[in-house]
Protein backbone atom coordinates (compact mmCIF):
# COMPACT_ATOMS: atom_id res chain seq x y z
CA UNK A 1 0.00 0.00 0.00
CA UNK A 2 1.62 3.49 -0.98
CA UNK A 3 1.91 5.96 1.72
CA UNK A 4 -1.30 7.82 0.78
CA UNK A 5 -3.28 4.70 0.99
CA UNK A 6 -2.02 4.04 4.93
CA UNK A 7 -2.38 7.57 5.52
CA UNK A 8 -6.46 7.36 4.56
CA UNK A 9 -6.83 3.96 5.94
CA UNK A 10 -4.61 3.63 9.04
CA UNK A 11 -6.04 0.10 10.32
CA UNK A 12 -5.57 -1.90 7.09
CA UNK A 13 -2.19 -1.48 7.08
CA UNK A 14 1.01 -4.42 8.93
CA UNK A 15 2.86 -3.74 11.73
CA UNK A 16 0.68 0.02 11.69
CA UNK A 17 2.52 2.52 13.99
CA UNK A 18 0.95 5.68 15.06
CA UNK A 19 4.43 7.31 15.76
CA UNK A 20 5.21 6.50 12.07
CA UNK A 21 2.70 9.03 10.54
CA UNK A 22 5.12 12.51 11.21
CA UNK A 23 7.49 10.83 9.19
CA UNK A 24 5.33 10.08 6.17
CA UNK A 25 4.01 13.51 6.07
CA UNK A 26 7.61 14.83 6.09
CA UNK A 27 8.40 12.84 2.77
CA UNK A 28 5.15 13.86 1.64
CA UNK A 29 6.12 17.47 2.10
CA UNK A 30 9.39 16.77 0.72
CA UNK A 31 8.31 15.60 -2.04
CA UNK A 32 5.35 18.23 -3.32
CA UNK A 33 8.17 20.69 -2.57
CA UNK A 34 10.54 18.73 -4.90
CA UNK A 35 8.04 18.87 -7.32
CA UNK A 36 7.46 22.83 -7.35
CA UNK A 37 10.86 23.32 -7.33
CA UNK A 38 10.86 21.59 -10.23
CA UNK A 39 8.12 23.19 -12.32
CA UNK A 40 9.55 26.64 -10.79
CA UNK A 41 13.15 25.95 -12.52
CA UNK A 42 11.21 24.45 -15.46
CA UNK A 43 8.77 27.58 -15.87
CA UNK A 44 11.78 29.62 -15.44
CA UNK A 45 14.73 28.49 -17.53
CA UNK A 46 13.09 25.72 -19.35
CA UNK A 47 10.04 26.94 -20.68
CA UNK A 48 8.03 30.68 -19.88
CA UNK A 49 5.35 31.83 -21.05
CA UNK A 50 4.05 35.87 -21.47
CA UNK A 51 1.56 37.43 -22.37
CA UNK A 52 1.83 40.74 -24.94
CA UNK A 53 -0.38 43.37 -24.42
CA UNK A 54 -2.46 45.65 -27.43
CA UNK A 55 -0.58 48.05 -28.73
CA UNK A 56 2.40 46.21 -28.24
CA UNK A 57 4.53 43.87 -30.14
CA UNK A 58 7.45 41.36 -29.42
CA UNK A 59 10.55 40.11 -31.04
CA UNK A 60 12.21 36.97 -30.04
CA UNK A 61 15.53 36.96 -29.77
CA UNK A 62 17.84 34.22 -29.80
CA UNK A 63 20.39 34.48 -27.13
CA UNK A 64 23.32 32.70 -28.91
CA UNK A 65 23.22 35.62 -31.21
CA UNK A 66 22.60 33.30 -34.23
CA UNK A 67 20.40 35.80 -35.64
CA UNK A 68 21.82 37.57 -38.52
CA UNK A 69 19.00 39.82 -39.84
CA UNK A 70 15.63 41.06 -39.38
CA UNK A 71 13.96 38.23 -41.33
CA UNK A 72 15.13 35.89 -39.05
CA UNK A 73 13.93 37.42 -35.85
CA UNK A 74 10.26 36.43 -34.92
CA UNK A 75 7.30 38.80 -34.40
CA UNK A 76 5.42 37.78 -31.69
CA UNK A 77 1.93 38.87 -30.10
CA UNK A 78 -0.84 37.72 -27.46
CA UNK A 79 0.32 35.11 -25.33
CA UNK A 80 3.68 33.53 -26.01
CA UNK A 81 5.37 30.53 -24.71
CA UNK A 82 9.13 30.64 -25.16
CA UNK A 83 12.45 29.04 -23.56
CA UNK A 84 14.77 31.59 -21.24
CA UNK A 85 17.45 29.57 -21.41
CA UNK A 86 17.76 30.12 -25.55
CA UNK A 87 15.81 33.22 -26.36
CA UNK A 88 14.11 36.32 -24.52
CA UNK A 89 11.00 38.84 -25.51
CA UNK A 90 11.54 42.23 -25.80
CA UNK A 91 8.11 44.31 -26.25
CA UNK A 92 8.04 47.44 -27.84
CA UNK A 93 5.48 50.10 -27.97
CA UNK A 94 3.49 50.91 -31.56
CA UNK A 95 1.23 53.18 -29.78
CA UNK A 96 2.03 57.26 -31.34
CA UNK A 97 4.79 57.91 -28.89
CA UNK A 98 4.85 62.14 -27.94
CA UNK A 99 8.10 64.16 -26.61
CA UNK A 100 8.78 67.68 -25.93
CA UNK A 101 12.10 69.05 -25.64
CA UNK A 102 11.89 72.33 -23.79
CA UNK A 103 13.68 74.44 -21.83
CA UNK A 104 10.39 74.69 -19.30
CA UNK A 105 11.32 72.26 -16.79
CA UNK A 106 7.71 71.95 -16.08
CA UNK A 107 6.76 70.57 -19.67
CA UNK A 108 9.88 68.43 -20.87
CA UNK A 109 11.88 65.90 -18.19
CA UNK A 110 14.41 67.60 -15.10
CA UNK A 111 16.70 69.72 -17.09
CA UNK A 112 16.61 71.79 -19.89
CA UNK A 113 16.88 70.21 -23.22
CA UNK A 114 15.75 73.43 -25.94
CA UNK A 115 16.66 72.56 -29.35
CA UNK A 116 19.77 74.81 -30.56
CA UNK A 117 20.69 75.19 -34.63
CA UNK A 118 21.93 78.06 -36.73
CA UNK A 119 20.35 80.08 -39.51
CA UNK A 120 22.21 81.01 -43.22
CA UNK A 121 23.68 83.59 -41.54
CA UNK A 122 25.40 82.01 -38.64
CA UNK A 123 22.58 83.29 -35.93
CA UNK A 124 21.97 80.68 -33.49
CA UNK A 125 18.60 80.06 -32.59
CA UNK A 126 16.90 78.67 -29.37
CA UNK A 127 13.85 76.77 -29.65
CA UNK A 128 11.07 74.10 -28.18
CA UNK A 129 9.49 71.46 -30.27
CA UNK A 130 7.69 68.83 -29.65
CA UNK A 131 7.71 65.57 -31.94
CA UNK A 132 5.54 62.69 -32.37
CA UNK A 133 6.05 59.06 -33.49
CA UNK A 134 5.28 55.35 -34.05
CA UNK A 135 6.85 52.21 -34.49
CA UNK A 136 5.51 49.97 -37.74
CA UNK A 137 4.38 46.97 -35.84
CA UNK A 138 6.04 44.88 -39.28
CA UNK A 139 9.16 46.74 -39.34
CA UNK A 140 10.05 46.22 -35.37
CA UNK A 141 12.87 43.59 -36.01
CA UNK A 142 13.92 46.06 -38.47
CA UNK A 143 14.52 48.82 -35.60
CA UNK A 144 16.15 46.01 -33.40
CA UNK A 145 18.77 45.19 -35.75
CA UNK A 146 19.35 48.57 -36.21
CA UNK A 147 19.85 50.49 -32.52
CA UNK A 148 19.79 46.70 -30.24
CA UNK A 149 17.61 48.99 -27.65
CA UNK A 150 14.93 46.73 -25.63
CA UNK A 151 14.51 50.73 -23.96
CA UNK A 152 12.41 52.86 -26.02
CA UNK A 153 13.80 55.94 -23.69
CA UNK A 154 17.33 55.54 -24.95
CA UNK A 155 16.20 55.74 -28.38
CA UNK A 156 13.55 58.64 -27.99
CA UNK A 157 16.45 61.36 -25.64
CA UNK A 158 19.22 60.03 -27.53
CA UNK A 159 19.41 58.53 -31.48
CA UNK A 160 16.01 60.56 -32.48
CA UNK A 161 16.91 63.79 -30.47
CA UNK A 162 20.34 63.70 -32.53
CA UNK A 163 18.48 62.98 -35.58
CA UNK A 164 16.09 65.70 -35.05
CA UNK A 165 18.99 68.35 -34.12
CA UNK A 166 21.12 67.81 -36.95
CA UNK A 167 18.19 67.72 -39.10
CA UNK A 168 17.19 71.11 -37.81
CA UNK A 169 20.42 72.34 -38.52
CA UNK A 170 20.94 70.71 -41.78
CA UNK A 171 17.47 72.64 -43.10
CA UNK A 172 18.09 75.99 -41.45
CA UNK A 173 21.37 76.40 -42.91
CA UNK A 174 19.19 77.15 -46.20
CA UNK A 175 16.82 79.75 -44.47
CA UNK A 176 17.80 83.35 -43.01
CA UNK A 177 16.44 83.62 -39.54
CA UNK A 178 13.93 86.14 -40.64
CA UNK A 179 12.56 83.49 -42.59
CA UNK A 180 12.15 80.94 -40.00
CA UNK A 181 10.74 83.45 -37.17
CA UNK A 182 8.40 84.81 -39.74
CA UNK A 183 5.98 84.12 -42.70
CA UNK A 184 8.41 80.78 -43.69
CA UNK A 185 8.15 79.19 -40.64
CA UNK A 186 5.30 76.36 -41.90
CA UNK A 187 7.63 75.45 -44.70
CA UNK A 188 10.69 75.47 -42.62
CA UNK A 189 9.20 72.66 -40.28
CA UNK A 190 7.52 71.22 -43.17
CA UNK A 191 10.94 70.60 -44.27
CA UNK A 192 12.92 69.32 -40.95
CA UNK A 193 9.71 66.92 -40.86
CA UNK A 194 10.36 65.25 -44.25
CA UNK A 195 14.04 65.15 -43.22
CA UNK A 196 13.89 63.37 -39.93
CA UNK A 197 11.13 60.68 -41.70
CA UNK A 198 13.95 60.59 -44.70
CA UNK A 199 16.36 59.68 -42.14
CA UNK A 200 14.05 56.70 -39.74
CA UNK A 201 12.35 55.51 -42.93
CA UNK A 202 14.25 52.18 -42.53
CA UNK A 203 13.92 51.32 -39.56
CA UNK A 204 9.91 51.82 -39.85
CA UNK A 205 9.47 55.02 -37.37
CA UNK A 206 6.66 56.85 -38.68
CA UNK A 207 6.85 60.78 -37.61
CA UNK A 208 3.82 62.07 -37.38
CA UNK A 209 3.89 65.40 -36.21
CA UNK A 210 6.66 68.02 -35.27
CA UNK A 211 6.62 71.82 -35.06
CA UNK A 212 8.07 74.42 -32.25
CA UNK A 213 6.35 74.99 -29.03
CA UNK A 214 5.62 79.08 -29.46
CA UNK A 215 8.04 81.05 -31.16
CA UNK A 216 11.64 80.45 -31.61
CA UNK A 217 14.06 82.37 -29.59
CA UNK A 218 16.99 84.82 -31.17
CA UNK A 219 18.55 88.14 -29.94
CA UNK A 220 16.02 90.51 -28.31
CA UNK A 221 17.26 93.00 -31.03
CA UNK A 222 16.82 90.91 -33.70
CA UNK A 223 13.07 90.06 -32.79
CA UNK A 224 12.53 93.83 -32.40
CA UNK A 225 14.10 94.05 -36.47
CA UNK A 226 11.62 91.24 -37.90
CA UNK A 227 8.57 92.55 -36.08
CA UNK A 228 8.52 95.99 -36.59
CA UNK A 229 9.49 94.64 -40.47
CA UNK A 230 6.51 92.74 -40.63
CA UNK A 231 4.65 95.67 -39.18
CA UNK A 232 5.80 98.11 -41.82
CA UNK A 233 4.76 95.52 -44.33
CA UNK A 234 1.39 95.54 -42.79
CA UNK A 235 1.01 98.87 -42.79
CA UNK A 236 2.25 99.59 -46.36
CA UNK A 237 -0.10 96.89 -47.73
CA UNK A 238 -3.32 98.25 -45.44
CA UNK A 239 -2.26 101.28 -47.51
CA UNK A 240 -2.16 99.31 -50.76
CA UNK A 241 -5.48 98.26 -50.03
CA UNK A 242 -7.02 101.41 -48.67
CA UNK A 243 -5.72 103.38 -52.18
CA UNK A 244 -7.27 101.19 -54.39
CA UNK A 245 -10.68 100.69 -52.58
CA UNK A 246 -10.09 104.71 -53.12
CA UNK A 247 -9.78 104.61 -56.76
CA UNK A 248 -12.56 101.99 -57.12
CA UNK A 249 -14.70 104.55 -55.60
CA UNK A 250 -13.70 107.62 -57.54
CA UNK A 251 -13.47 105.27 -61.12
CA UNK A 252 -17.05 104.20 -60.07
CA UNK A 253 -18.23 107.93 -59.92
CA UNK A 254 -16.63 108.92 -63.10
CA UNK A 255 -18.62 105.96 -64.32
CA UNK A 256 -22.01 106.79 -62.92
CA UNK A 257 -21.24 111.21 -64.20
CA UNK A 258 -20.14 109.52 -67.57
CA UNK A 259 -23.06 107.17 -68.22
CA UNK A 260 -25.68 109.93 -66.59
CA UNK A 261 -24.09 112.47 -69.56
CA UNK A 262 -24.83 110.61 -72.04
CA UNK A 263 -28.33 109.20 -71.04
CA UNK A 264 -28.90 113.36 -70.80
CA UNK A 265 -27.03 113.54 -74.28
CA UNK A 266 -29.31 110.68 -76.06
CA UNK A 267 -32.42 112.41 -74.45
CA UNK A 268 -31.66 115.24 -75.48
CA UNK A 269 -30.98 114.43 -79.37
CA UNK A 270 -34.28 112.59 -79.01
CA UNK A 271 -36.19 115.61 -78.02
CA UNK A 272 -34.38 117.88 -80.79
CA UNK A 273 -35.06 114.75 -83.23
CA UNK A 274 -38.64 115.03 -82.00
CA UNK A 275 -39.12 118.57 -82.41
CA UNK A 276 -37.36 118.53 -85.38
CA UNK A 277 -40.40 116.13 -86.71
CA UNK A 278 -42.75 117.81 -85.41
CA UNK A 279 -41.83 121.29 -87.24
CA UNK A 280 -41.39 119.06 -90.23
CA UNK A 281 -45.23 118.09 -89.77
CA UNK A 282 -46.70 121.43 -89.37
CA UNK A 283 -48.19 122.14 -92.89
CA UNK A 284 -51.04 125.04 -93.90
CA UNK A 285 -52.89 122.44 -94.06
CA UNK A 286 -52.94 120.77 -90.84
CA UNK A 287 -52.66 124.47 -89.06
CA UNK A 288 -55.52 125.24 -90.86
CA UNK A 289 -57.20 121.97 -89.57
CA UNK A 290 -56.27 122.45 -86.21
CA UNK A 291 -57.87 125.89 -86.15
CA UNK A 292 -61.49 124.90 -87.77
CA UNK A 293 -61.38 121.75 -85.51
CA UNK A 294 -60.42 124.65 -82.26
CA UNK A 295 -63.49 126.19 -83.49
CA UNK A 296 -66.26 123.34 -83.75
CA UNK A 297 -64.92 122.54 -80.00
CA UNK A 298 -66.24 126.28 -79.22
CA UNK A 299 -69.42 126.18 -80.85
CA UNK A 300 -70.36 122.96 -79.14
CA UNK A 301 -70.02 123.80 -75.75
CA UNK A 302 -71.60 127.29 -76.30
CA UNK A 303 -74.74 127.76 -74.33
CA UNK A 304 -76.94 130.04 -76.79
CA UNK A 305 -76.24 132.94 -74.75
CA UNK A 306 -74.42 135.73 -76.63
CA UNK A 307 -70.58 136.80 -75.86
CA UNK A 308 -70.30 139.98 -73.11
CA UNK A 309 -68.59 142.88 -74.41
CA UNK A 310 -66.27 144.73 -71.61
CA UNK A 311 -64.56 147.85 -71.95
CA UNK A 312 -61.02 148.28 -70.57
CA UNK A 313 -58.00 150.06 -70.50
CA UNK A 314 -57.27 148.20 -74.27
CA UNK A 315 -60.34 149.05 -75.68
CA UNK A 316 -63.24 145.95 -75.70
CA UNK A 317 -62.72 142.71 -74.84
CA UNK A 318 -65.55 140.00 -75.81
CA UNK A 319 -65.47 137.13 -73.07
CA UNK A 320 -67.88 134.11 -74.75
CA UNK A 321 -70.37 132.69 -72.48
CA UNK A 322 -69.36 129.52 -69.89
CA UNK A 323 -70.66 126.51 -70.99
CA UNK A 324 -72.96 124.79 -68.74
C-alpha cells in the first residue's frame, strides 16, 4: 500500500505505527516541494510563457546571437510561450509615442533640453518642439537590428533627439532667420519633418507630427528688427489696399457722371429729333385743320347765350359765355 493509501486507511495497514505518521508527512512534504521546485526551474529556464499586451509587439531573440538579420527574428503577439534559457521577448510600444524638448522644466523631463541650430547667416537660434512618433508593428525587427535597444527611452532622448537636431540644422542652414521666425516658418518645419522621416524611414518610425512649441528664440534686437518689419509691411499693404478701394470709388463715380451724360445727351438728341419732326409736320394744311377743328370745340359747348362785351383800358374785350 503506498503511503497515501495508509495515511487514509490507518487500520488496514502491517505492523501500523501511530508514531510512524510525522514521518510520512515529512516525505510527503518533501516531495510536493521537490516537485514545485521543479516546475519553478522548469517555468523559469526551461520553458516561460508571457503574455503581450495591445498596442504592443514582441521580437524573439535568440540568445546565442545566431540571428543575422531582421527576417530571421520572430514577431510575436498575445500570449507567447518561449524558452529563457535560448531566447528572450523584448516588447516594444506601436502606440504614437509624444516628446517635448523644452527648456520649461515643467513641460519636458528635469533639465533643460531646448533645441539649438543656426540660420544662413550664422545666428543661433533657441527653440522648443515637440515631436511625435510610431513604431511599424512589421518593421520592429527592423529597428532592433538597427539600434539593439529593448529601452524605447534611450532611443527617444538620444538617437532621435540627434536625428532631429542635426536635421534642424541641416534645413536651417538654407533659411535666413527672418525666414524661420516669420511668414516661412510652416515650410521650414515642413521641411525638418520630411528630413527626420527621410532619415528613420528604414527602420519603420513613422513621424507624425513636429513643429516648435511658441516662437523660436533669437537676440532681443533681432526680434525687435523682424517685427517691426513685418509691421511696416502691414502697414504699407493696409495702404495698398485702402488706395485702391479709393480709386474703385472715384473710377465708379466717373462711371455713374459719364453714363448719366450721355443718357442726358441721347435724351436730349431725341427731343431735338422730336421737335425737329414735329416742325417738319406742321403744314397750312394741318394748321388750318387744327384751327377749324379749335373752333367746332367752341361752338359745341356754347350755351346760346351771346358773348359779353367789356370795356377796358385796351379798348373791348368779348369774353364768350361759360358753358354749362
Amino acid at each position: 500500500m503506498s503511503v497515501f493509501g495508509e495515511i487514509l486507511n490507518p487500520g488496514t495497514g502491517r505492523n501500523h505505527d501511530a508514531r510512524a505518521l510525522p514521518v510520512k508527512f515529512i516525505k510527503i512534504g518533501a516531495a510536493v516541494v521537490g516537485l514545485l521546485i521543479a516546475a519553478v526551474i522548469f517555468f523559469n529556464y526551461v520553458a516561460s510563457i508571457t503574455r503581450i499586451g495591445a498596442g504592443y509587439v514582441g521580437v524573439e531573440i535568440v540568445l546565442s546571437g545566431s540571428q543575422r538579420g531582421p527576417s530571421e527574428i520572430p514577431i510575436r503577439t498575445g500570449w507567447v510561450f518561449y524558452s529563457p534559457l535560448r531566447s528572450q521577448i523584448i516588447e516594444f510600444p506601436t502606440f504614437v509615442q509624444t516628446v517635448k524638448w523644452t527648456h520649461d522644466l515643467s513641460e519636458g523631463r528635469a533639465s533643460n533640453e531646448e533645441m539649438s541650430f543656426n540660420s544662413k547667416e550664422g545666428m543661433e537660434i533657441y527653440s522648443d518642439v515637440s515631436l511625435s512618433y510610431a513604431i511599424d508593428p512589421h518593421r520592429v525587427p527592423d529597428f532592433y537590428v538597427k539600434y539593439r535597444l529593448s529601452d524605447l527611452d534611450a532611443f527617444t532622448h538620444g538617437i532621435l533627439r540627434d536625428v532631429v537636431r542635426n536635421s534642424l540644422n541641416e534645413v536651417a542652414s538654407t533659411y535666413s532667420v527672418e525666414q524661420i521666425y516669420g511668414e516661412q516658418k510652416a515650410e521650414f518645419l515642413n521641411k525638418v519633418q520630411a528630413l527626420i522621416q527621410q532619415k528613420m524611414e528604414s527602420v519603420g518610425v513613422g513621424i507624425q507630427q513636429f513643429g516648435f512649441i511658441g516662437a523660436p528664440r533669437v537676440p532681443a534686437v533681432i526680434a525687435t528688427a523682424i517685427t517691426s518689419k513685418a509691421q511696416a509691411i502691414q502697414d504699407a499693404e493696409r495702404a495698398r489696399n485702402e488706395l485702391a478701394k479709393t480709386q474703385a470709388e472715384a473710377a465708379k463715380t466717373v462711371a455713374e457722371a459719364d453714363g448719366e451724360a450721355k443718357a442726358a445727351v441721347t435724351r436730349a438728341n431725341g427731343e431735338a429729333e422730336a421737335n425737329k419732326i414735329r416742325q417738319t409736320s406742321l403744314t397750312p394744311q394741318l394748321l388750318e385743320l387744327r384751327k377749324i377743328e379749335n373752333q367746332k370745340a367752341l361752338i359745341e359747348r356754347w350755351n346760346g347765350q351771346l358773348p359779353t362785351v367789356q370795356t377796358g383800358n385796351g379798348g373791348l374785350l368779348m369774353e364768350l359765355p361759360k358753358p354749362q
